[in-house]
PDB file of N, CA and C in Angstrom:
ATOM      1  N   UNK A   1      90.493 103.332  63.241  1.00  0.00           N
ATOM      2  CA  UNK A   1      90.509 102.011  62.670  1.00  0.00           C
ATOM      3  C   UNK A   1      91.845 101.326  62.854  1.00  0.00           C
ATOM      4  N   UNK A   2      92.051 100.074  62.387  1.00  0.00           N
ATOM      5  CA  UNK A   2      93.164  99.451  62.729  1.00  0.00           C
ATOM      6  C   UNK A   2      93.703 100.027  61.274  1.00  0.00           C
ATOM      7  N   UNK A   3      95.431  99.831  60.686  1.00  0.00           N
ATOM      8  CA  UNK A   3      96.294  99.525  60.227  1.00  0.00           C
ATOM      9  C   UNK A   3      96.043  98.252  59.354  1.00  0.00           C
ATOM     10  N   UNK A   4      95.641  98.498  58.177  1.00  0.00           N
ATOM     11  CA  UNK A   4      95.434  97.330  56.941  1.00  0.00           C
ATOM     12  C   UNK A   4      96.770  96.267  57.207  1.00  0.00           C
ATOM     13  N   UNK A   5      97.687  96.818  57.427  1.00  0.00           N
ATOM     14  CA  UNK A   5      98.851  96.620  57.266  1.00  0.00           C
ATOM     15  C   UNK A   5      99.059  95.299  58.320  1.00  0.00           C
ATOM     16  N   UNK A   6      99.301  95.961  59.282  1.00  0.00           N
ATOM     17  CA  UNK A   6      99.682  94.587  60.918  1.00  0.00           C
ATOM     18  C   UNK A   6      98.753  94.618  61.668  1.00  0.00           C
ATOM     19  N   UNK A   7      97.165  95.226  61.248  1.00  0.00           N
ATOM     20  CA  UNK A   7      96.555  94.754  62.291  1.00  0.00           C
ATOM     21  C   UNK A   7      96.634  95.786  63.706  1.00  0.00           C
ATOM     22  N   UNK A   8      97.536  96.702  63.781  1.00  0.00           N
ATOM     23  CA  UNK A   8      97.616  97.071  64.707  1.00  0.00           C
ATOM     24  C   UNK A   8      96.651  98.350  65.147  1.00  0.00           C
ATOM     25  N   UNK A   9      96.440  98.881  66.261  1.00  0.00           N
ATOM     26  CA  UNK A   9      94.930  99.919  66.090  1.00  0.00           C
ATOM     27  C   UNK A   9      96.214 101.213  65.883  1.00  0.00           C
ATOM     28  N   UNK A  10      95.271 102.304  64.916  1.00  0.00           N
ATOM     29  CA  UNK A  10      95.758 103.406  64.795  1.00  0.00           C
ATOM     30  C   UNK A  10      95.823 104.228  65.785  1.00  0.00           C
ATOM     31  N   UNK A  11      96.501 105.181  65.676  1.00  0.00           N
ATOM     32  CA  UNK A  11      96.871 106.394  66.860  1.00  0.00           C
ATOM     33  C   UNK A  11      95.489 106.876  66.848  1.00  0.00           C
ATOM     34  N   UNK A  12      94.371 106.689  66.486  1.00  0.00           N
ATOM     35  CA  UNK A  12      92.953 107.285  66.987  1.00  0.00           C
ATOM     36  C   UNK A  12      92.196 106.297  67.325  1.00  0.00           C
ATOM     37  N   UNK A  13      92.924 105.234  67.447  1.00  0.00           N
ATOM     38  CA  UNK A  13      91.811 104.040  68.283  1.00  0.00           C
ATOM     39  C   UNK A  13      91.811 104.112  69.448  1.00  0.00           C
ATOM     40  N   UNK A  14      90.980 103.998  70.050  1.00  0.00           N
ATOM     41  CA  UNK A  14      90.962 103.433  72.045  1.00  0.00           C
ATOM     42  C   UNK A  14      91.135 102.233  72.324  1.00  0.00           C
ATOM     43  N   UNK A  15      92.264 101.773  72.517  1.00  0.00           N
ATOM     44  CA  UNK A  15      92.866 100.261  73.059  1.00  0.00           C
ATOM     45  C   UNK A  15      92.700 100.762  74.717  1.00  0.00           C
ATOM     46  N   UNK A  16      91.964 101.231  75.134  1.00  0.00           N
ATOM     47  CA  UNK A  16      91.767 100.687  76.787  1.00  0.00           C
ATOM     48  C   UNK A  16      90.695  99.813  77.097  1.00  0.00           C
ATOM     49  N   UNK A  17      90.512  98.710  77.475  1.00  0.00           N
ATOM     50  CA  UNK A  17      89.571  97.930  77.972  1.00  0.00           C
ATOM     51  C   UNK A  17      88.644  98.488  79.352  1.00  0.00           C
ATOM     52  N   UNK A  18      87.702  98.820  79.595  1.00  0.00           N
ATOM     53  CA  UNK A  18      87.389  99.434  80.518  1.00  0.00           C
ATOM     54  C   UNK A  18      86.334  97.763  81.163  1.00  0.00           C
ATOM     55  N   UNK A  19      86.506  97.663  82.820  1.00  0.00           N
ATOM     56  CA  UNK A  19      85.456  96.703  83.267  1.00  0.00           C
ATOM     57  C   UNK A  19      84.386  96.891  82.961  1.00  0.00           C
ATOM     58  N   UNK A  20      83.810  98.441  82.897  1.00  0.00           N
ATOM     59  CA  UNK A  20      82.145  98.495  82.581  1.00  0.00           C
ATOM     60  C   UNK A  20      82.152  97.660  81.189  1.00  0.00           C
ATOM     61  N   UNK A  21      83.185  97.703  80.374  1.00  0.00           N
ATOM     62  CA  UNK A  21      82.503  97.495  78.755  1.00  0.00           C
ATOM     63  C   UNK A  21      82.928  95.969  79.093  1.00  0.00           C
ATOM     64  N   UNK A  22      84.233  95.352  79.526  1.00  0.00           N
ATOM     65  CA  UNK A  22      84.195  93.764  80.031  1.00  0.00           C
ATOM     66  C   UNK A  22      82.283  93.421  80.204  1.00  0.00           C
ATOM     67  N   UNK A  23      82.313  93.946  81.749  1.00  0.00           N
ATOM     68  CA  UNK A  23      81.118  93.570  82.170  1.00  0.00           C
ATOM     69  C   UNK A  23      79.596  93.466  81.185  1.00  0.00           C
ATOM     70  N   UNK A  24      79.742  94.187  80.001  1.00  0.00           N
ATOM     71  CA  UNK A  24      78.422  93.907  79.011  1.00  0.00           C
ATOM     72  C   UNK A  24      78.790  92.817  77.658  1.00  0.00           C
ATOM     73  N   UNK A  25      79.856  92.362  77.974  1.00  0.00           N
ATOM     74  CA  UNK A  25      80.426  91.272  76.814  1.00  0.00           C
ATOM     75  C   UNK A  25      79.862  89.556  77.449  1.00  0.00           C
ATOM     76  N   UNK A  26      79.845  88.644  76.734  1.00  0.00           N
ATOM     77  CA  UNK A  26      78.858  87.741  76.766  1.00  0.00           C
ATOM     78  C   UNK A  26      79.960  86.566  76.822  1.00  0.00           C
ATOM     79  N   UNK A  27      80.514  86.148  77.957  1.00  0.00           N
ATOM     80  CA  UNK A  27      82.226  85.281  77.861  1.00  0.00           C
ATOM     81  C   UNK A  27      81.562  84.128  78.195  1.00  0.00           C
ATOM     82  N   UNK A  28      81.889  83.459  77.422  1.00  0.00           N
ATOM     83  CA  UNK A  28      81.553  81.854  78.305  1.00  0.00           C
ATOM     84  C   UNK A  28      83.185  80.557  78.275  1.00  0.00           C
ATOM     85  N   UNK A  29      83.756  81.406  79.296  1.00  0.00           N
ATOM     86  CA  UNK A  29      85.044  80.120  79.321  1.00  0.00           C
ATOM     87  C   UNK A  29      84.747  80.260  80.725  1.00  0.00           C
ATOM     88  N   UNK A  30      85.527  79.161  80.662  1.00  0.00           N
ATOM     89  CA  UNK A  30      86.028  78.304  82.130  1.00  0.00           C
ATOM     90  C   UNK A  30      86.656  78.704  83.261  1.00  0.00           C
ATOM     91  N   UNK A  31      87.614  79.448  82.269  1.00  0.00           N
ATOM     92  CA  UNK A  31      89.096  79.916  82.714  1.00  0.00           C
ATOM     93  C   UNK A  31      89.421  81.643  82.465  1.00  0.00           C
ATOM     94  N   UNK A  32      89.567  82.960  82.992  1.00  0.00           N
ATOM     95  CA  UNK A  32      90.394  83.701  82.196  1.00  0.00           C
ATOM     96  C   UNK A  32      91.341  83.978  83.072  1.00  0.00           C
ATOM     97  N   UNK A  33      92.395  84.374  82.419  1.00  0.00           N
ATOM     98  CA  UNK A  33      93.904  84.220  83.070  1.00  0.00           C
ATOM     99  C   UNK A  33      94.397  86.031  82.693  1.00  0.00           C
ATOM    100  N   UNK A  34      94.593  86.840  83.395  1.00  0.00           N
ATOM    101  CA  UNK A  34      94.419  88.504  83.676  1.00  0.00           C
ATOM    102  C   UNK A  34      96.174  88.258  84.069  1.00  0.00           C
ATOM    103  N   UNK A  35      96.893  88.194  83.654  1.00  0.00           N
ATOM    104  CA  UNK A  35      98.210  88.125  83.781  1.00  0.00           C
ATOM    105  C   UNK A  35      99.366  88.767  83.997  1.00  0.00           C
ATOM    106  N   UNK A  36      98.553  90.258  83.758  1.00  0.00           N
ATOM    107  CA  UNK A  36      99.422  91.675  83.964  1.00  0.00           C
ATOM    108  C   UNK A  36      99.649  91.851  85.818  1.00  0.00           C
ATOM    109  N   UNK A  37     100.276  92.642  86.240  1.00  0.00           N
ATOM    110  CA  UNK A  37     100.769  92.889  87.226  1.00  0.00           C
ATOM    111  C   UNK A  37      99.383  93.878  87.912  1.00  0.00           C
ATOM    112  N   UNK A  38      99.220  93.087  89.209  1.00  0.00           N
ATOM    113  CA  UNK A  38      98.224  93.729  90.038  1.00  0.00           C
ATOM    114  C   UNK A  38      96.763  93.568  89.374  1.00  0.00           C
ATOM    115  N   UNK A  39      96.580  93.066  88.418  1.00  0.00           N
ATOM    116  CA  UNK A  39      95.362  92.697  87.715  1.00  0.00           C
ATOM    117  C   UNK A  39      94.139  92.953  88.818  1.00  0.00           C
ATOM    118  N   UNK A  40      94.283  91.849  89.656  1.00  0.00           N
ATOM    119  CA  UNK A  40      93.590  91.583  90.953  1.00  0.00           C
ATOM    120  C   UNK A  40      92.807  92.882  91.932  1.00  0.00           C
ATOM    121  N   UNK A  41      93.804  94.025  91.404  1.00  0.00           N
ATOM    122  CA  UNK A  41      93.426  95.100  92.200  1.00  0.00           C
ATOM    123  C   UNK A  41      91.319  95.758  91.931  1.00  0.00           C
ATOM    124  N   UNK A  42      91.308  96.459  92.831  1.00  0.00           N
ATOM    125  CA  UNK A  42      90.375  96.614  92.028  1.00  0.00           C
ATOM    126  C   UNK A  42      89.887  98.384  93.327  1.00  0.00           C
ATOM    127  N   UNK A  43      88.568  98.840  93.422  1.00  0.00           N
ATOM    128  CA  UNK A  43      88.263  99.759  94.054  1.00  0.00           C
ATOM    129  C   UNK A  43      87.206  98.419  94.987  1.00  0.00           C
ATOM    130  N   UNK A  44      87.957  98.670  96.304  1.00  0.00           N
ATOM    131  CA  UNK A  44      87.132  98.352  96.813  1.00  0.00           C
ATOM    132  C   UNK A  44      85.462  98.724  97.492  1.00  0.00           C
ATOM    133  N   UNK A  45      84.435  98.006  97.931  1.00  0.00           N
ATOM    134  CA  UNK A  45      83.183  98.604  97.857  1.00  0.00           C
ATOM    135  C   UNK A  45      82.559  97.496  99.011  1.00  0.00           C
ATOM    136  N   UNK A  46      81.202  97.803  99.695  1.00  0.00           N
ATOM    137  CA  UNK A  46      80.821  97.195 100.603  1.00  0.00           C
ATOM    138  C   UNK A  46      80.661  95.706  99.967  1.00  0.00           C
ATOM    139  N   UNK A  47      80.532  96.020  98.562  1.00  0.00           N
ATOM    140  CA  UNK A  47      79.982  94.210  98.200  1.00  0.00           C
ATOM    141  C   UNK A  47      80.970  93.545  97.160  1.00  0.00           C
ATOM    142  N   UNK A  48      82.655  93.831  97.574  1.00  0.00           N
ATOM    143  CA  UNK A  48      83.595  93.514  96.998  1.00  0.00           C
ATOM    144  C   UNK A  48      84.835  94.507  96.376  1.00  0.00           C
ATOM    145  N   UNK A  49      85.282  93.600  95.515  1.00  0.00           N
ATOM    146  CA  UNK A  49      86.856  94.532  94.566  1.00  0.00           C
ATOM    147  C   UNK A  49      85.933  94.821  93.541  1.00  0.00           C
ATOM    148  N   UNK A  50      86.105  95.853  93.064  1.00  0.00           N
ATOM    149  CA  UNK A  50      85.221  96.249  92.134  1.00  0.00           C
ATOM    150  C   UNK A  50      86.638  96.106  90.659  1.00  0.00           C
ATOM    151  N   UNK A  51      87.013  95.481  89.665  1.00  0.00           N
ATOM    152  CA  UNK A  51      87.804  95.867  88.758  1.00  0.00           C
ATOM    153  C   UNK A  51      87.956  94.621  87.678  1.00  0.00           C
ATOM    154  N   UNK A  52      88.782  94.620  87.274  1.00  0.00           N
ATOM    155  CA  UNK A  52      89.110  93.375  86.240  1.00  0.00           C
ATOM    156  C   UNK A  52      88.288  92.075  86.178  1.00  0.00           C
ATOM    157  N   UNK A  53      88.723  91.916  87.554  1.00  0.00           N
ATOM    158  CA  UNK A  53      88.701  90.346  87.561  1.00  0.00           C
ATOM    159  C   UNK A  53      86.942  89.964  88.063  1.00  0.00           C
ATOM    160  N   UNK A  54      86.523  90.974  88.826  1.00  0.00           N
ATOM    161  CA  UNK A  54      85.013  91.107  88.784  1.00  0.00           C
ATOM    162  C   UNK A  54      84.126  90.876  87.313  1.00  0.00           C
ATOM    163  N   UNK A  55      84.533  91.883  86.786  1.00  0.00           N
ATOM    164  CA  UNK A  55      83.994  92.676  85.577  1.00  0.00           C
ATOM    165  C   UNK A  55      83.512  91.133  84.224  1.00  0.00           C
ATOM    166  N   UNK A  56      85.391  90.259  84.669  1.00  0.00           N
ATOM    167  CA  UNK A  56      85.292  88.919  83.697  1.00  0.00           C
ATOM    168  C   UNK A  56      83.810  88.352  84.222  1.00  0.00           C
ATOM    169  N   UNK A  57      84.311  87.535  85.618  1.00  0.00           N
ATOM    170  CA  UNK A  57      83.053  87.381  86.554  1.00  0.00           C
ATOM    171  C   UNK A  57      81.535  87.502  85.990  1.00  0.00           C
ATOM    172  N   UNK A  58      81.250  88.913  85.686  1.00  0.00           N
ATOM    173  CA  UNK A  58      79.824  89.486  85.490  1.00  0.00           C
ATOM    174  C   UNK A  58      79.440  89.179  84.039  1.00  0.00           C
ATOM    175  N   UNK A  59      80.423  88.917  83.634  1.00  0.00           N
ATOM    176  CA  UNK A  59      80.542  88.890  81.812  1.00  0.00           C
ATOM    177  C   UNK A  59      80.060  87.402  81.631  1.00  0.00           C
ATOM    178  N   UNK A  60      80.888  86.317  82.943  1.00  0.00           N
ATOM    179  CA  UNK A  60      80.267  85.040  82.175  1.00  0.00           C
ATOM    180  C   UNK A  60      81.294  83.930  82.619  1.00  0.00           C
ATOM    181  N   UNK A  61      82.583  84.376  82.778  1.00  0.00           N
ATOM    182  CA  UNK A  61      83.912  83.461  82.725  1.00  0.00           C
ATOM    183  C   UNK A  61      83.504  82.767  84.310  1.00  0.00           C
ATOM    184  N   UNK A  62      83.534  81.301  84.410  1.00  0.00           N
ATOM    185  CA  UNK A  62      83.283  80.464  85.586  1.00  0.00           C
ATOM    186  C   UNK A  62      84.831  81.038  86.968  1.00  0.00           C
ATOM    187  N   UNK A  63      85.628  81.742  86.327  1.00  0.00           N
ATOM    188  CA  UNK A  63      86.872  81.541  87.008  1.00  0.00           C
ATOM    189  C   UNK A  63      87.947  82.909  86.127  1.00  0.00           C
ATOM    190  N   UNK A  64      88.502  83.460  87.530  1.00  0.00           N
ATOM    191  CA  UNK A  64      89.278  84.471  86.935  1.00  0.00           C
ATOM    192  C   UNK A  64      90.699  84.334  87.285  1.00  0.00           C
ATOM    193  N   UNK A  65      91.961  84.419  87.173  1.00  0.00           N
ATOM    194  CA  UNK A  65      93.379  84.052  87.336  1.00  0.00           C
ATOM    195  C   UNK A  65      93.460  85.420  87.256  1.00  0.00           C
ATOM    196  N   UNK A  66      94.051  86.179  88.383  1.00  0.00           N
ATOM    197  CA  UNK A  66      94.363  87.475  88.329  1.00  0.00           C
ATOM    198  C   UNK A  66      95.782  87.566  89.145  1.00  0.00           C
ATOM    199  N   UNK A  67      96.954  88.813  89.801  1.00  0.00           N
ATOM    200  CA  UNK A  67      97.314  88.856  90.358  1.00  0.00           C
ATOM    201  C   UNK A  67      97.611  89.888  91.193  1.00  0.00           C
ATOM    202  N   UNK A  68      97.861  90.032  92.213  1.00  0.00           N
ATOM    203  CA  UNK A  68      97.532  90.867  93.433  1.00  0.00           C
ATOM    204  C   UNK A  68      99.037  92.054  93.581  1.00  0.00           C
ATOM    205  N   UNK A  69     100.209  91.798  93.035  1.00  0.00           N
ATOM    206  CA  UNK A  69     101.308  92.452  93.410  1.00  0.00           C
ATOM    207  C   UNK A  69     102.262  92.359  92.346  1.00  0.00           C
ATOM    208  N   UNK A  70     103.040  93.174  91.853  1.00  0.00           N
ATOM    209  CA  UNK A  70     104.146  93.300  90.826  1.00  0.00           C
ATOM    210  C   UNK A  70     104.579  92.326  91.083  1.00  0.00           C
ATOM    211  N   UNK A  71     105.294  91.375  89.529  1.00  0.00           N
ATOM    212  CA  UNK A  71     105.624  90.224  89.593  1.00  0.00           C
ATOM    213  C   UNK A  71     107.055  90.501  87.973  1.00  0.00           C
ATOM    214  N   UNK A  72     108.266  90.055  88.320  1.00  0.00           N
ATOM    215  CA  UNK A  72     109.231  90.600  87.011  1.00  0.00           C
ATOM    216  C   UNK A  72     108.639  89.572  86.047  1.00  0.00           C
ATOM    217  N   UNK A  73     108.828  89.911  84.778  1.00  0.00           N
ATOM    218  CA  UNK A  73     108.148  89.652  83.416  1.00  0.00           C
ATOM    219  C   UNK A  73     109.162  88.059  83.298  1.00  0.00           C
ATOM    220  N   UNK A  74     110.725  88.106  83.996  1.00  0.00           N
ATOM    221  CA  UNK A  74     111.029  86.999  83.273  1.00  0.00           C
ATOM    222  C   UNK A  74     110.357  85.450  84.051  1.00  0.00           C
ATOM    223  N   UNK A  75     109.819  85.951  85.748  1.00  0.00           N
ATOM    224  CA  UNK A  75     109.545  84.997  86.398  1.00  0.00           C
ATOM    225  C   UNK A  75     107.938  84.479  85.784  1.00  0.00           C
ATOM    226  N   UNK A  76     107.175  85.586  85.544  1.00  0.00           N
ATOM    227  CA  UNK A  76     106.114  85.983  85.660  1.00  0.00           C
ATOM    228  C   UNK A  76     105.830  85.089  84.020  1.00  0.00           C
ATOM    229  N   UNK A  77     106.548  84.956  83.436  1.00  0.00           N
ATOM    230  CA  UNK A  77     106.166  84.153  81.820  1.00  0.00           C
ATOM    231  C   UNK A  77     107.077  82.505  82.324  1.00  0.00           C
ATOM    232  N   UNK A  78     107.879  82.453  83.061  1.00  0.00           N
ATOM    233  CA  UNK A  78     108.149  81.140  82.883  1.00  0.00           C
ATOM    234  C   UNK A  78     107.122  80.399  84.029  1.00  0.00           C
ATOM    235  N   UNK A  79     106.893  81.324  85.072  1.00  0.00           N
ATOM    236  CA  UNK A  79     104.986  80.687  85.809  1.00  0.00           C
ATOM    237  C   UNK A  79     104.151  80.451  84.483  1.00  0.00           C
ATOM    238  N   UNK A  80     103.482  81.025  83.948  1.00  0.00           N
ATOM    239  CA  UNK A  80     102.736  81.291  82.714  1.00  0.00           C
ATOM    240  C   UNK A  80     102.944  79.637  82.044  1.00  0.00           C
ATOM    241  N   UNK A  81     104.145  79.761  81.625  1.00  0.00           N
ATOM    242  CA  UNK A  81     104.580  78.501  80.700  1.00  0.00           C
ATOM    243  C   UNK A  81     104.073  77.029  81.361  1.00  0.00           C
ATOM    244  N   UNK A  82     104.447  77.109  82.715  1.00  0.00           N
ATOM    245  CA  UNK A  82     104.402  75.741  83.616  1.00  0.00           C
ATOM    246  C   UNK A  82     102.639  75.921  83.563  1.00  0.00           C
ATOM    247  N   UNK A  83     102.151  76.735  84.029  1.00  0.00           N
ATOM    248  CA  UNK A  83     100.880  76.845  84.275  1.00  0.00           C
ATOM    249  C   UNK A  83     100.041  76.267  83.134  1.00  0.00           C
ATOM    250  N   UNK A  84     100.065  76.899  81.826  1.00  0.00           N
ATOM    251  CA  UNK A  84      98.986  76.057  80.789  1.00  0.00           C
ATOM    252  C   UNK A  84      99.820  74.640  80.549  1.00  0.00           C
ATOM    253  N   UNK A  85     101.125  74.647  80.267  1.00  0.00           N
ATOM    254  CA  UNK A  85     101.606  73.190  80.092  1.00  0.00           C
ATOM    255  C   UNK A  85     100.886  72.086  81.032  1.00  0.00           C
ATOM    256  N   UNK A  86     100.699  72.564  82.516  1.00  0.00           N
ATOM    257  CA  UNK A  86     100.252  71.676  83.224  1.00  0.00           C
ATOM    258  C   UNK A  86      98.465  71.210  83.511  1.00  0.00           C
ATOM    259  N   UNK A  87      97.955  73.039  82.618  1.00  0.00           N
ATOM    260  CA  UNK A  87      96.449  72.642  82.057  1.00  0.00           C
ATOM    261  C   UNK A  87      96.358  71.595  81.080  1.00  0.00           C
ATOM    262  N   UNK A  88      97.507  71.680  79.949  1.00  0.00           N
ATOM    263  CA  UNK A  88      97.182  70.991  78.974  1.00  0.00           C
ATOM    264  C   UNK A  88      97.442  69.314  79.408  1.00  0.00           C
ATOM    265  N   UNK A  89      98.366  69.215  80.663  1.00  0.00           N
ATOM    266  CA  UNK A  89      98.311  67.912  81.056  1.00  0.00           C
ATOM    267  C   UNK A  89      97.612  67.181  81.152  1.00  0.00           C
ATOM    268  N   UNK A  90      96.193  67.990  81.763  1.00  0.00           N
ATOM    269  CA  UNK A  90      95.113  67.335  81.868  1.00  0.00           C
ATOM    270  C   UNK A  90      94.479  68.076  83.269  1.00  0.00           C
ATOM    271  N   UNK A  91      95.656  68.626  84.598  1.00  0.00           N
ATOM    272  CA  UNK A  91      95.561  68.730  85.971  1.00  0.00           C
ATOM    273  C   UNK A  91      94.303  70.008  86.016  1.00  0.00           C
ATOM    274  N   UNK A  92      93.913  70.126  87.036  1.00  0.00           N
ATOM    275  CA  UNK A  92      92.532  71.078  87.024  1.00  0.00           C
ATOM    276  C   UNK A  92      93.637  72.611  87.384  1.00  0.00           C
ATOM    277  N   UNK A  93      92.533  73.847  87.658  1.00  0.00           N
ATOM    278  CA  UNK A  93      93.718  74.742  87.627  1.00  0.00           C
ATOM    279  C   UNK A  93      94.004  74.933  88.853  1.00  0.00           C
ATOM    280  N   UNK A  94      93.486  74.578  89.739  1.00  0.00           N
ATOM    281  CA  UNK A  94      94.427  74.682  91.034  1.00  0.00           C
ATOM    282  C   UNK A  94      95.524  74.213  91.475  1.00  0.00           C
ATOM    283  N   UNK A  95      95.753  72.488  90.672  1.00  0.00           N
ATOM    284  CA  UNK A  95      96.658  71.963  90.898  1.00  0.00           C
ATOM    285  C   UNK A  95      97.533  72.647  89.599  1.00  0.00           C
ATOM    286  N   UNK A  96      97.166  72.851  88.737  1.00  0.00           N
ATOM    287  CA  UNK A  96      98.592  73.120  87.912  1.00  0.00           C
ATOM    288  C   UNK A  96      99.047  74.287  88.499  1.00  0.00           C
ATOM    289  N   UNK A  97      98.099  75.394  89.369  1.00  0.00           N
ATOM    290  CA  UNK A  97      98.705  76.837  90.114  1.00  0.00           C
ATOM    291  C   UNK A  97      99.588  76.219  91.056  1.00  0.00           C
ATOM    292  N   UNK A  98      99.398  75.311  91.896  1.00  0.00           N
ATOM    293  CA  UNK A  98     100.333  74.679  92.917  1.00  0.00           C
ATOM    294  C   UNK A  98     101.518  74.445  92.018  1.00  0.00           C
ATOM    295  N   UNK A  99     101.487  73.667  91.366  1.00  0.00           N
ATOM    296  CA  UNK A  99     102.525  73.273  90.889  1.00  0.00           C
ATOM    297  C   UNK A  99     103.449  74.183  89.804  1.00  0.00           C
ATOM    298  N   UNK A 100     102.462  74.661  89.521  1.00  0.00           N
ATOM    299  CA  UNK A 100     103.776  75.957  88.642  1.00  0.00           C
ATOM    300  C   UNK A 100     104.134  76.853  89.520  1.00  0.00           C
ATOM    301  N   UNK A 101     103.906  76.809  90.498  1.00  0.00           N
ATOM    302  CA  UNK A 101     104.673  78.019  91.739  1.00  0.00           C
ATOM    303  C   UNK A 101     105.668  76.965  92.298  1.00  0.00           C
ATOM    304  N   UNK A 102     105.444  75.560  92.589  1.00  0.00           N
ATOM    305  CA  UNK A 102     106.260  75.164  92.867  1.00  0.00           C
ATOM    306  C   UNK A 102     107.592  74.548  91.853  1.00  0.00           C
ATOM    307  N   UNK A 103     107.398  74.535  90.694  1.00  0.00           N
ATOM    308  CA  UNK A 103     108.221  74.399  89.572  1.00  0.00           C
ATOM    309  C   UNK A 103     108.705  75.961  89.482  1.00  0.00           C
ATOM    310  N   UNK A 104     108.799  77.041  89.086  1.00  0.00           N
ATOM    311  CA  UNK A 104     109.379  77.976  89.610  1.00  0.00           C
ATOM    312  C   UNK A 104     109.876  78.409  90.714  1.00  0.00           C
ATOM    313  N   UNK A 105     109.664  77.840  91.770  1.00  0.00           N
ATOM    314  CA  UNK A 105     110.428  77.882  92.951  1.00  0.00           C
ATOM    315  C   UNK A 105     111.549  77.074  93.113  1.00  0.00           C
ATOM    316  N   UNK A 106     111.989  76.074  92.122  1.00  0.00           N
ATOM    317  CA  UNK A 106     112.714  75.143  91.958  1.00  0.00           C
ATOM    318  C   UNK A 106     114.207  75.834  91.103  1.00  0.00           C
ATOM    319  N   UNK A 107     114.342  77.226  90.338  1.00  0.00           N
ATOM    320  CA  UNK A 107     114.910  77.691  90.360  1.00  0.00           C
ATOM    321  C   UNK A 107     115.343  78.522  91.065  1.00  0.00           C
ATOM    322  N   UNK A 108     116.734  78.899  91.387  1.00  0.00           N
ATOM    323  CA  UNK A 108     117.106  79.107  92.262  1.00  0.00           C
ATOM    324  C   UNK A 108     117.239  80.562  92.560  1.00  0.00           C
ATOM    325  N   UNK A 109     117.071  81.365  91.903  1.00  0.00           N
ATOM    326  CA  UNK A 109     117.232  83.080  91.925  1.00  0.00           C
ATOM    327  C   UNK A 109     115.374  83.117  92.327  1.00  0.00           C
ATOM    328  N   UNK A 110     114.371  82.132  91.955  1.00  0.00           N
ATOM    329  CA  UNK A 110     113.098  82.386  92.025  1.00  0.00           C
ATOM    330  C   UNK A 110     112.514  81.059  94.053  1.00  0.00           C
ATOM    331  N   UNK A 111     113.632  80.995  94.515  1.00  0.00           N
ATOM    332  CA  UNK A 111     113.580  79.636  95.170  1.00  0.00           C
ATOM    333  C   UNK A 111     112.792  80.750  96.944  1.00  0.00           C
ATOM    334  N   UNK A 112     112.988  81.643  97.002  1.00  0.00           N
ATOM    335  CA  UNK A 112     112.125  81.968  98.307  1.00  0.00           C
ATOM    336  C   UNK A 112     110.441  82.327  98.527  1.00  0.00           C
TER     337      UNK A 112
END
């Protein structure tokens, strides 16, 4: 069970998300955004990546935001930041993905 306390799951809970159990959950957004490093990966198979970002897919979500290769946490949250700021602008998510790669590329340790 969780911790009355913070909510947090006890040392006998299973906090792993597995795709099979994704895949029988009933999602209906637009958008899900898989943000961890290599998300994207998956086992590949004759009829695709079999992993995460599938699994959302099968569940219901119109659209999955995953990523394909280790990315450092400080670049990897100030993308993040530009990215919904520029959902909440109004821009669809391709253009706010353009543009928060290119607004992080605008700093200069993140500029190649």
């Amino acid at each position: 069970g969780r911790d009355s306390l913070n909510g947090k799951p006890s040392k006998s809970e299973d906090v792993l998300l597995l795709p099979s159990e994704v895949e029988q959950m009933n999602i209906r957004a637009a958008l899900v955004v898989l943000s961890s490093c290599d998300s994207g990966r998956g086992m590949v198979r004759a009829d695709g990546i079999i992993g995460m970002g599938r699994a959302f897919l099968l569940a219901g979500a119109q659209s999955v935001l995953t990523t394909l290769w280790r990315i450092p946490d400080e670049s990897a949250g100030m993308f993040m930041q530009f990215f919904y700021q520029y959902l909440v602008d109004g821009l669809g998510t391709t253009h706010a993905l353009q543009k928060a790669t290119m607004s992080v590329r605008c700093f200069r340790k993140y500029s190649q």
